[in-house]
C-alpha atoms as a PDB file:
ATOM      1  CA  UNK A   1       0.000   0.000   0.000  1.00  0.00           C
ATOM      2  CA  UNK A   2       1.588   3.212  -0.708  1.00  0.00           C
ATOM      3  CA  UNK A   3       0.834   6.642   0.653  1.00  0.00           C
ATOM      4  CA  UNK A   4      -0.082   9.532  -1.387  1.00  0.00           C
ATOM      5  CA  UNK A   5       1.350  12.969  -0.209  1.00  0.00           C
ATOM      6  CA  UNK A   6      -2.240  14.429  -0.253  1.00  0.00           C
ATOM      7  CA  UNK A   7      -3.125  10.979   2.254  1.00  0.00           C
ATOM      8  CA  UNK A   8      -0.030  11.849   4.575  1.00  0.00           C
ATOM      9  CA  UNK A   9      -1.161  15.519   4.721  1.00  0.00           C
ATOM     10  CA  UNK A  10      -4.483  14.813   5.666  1.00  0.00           C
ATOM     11  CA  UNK A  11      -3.652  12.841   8.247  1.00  0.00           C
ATOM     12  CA  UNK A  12      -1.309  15.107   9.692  1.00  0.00           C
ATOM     13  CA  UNK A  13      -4.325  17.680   9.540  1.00  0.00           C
ATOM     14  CA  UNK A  14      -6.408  15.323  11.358  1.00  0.00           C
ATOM     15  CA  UNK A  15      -3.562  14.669  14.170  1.00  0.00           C
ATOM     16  CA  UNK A  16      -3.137  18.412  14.288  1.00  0.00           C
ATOM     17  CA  UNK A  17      -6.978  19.401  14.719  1.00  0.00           C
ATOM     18  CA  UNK A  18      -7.075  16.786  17.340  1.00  0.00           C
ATOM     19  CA  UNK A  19      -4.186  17.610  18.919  1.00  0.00           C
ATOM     20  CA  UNK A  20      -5.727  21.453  19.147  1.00  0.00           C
ATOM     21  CA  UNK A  21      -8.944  20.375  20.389  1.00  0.00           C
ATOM     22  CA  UNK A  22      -7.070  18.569  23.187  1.00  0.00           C
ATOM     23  CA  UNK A  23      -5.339  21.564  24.224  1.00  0.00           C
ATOM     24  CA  UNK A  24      -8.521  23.244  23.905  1.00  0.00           C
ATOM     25  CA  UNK A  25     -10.483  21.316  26.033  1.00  0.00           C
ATOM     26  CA  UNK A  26      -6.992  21.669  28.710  1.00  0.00           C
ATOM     27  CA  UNK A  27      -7.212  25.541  28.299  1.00  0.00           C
ATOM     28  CA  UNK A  28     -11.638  25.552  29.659  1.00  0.00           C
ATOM     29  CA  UNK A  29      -9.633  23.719  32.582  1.00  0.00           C
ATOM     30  CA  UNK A  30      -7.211  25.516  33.320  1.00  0.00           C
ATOM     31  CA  UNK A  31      -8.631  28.960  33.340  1.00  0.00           C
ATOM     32  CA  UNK A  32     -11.770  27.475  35.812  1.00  0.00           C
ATOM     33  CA  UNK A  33      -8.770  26.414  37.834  1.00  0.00           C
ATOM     34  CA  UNK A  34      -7.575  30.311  37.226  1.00  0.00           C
ATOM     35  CA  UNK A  35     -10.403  31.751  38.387  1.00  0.00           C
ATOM     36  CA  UNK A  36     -10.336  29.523  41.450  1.00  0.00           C
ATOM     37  CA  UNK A  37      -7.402  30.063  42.745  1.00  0.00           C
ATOM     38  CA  UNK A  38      -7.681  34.095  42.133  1.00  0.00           C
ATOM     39  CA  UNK A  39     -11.245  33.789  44.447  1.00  0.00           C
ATOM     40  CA  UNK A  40      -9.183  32.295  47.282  1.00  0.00           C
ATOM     41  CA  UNK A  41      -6.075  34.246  46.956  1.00  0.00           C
ATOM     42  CA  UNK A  42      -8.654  37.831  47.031  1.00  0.00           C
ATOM     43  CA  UNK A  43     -10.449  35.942  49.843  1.00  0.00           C
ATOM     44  CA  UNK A  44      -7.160  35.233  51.726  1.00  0.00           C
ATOM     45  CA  UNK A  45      -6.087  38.751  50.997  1.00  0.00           C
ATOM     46  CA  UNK A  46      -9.340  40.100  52.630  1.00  0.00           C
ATOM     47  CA  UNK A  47      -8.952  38.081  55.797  1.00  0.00           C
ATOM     48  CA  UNK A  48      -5.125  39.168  55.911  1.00  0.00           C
ATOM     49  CA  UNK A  49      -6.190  42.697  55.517  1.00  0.00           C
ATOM     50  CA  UNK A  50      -8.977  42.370  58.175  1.00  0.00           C
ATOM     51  CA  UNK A  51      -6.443  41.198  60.475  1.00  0.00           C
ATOM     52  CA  UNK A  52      -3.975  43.833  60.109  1.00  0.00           C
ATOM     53  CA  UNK A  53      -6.125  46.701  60.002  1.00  0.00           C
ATOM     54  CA  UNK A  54      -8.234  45.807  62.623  1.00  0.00           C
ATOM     55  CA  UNK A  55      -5.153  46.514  65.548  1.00  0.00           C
ATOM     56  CA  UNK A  56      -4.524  49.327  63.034  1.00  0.00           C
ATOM     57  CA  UNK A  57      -7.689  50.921  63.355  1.00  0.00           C
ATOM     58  CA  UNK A  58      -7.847  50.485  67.156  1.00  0.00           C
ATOM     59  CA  UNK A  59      -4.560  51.769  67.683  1.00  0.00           C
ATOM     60  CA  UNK A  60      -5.422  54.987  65.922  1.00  0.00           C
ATOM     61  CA  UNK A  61      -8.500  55.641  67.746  1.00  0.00           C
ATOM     62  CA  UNK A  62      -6.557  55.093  71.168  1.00  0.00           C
ATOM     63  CA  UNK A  63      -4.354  57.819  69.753  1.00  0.00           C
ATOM     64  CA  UNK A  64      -7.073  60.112  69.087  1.00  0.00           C
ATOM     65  CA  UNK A  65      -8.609  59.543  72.313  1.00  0.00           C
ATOM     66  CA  UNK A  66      -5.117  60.363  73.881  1.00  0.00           C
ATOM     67  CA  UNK A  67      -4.621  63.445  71.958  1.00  0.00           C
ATOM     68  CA  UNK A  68      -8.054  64.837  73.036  1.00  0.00           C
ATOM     69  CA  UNK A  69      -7.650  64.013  76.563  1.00  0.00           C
ATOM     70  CA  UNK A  70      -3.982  65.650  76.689  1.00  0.00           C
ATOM     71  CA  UNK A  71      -5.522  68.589  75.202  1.00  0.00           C
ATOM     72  CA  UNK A  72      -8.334  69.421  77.274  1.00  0.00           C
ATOM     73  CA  UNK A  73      -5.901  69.016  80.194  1.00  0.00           C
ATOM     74  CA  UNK A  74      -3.681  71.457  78.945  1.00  0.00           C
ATOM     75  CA  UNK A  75      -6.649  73.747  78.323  1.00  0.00           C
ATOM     76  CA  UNK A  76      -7.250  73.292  81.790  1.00  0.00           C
ATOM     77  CA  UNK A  77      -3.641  74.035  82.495  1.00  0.00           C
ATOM     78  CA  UNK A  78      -3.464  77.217  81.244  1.00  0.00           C
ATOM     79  CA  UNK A  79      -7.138  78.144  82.452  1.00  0.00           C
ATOM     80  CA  UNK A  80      -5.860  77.569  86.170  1.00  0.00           C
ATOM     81  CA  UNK A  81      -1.859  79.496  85.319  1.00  0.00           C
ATOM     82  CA  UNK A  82      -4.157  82.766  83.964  1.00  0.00           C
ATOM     83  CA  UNK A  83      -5.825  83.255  87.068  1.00  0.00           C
END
């Protein structure tokens, strides 16, 4: 049996068109596996961000409470050094 060049470049068309499909079908499974793994790493982020900010947060309002109470006792301060 012998092989015609139109026969052998068929079937190389055939191999390649399966061969795409293939990686076609891989590609629909890797970018769910994307999509994923970007939820959990935003997810993760969030929490990580939660955690830091949350001492962050209370921190600066401990501040700001300081501040105000140093100040009204210096107001007082000078109220009581004017008279």
């Amino acid at each position: 049996m012998t092989w015609a060049p139109q026969d052998i470049m068929m079937g190389l068309y055939i191999a390649v068109a399966v061969m795409l499909i293939v990686a076609l079908y891989h590609i629909i499974f890797i970018a769910v596996d994307a999509r994923k793994v970007a939820r959990r790493v935003e997810r993760v982020t969030r929490e990580i961000e939660t955690v830091i900010m949350k001492p962050l947060s209370m921190t600066d309002s401990a501040l700001e409470w300081m501040q105000s109470f140093l100040q009204e006792k210096a107001k007082k301060h000078h109220t009581k050094k004017e008279k």
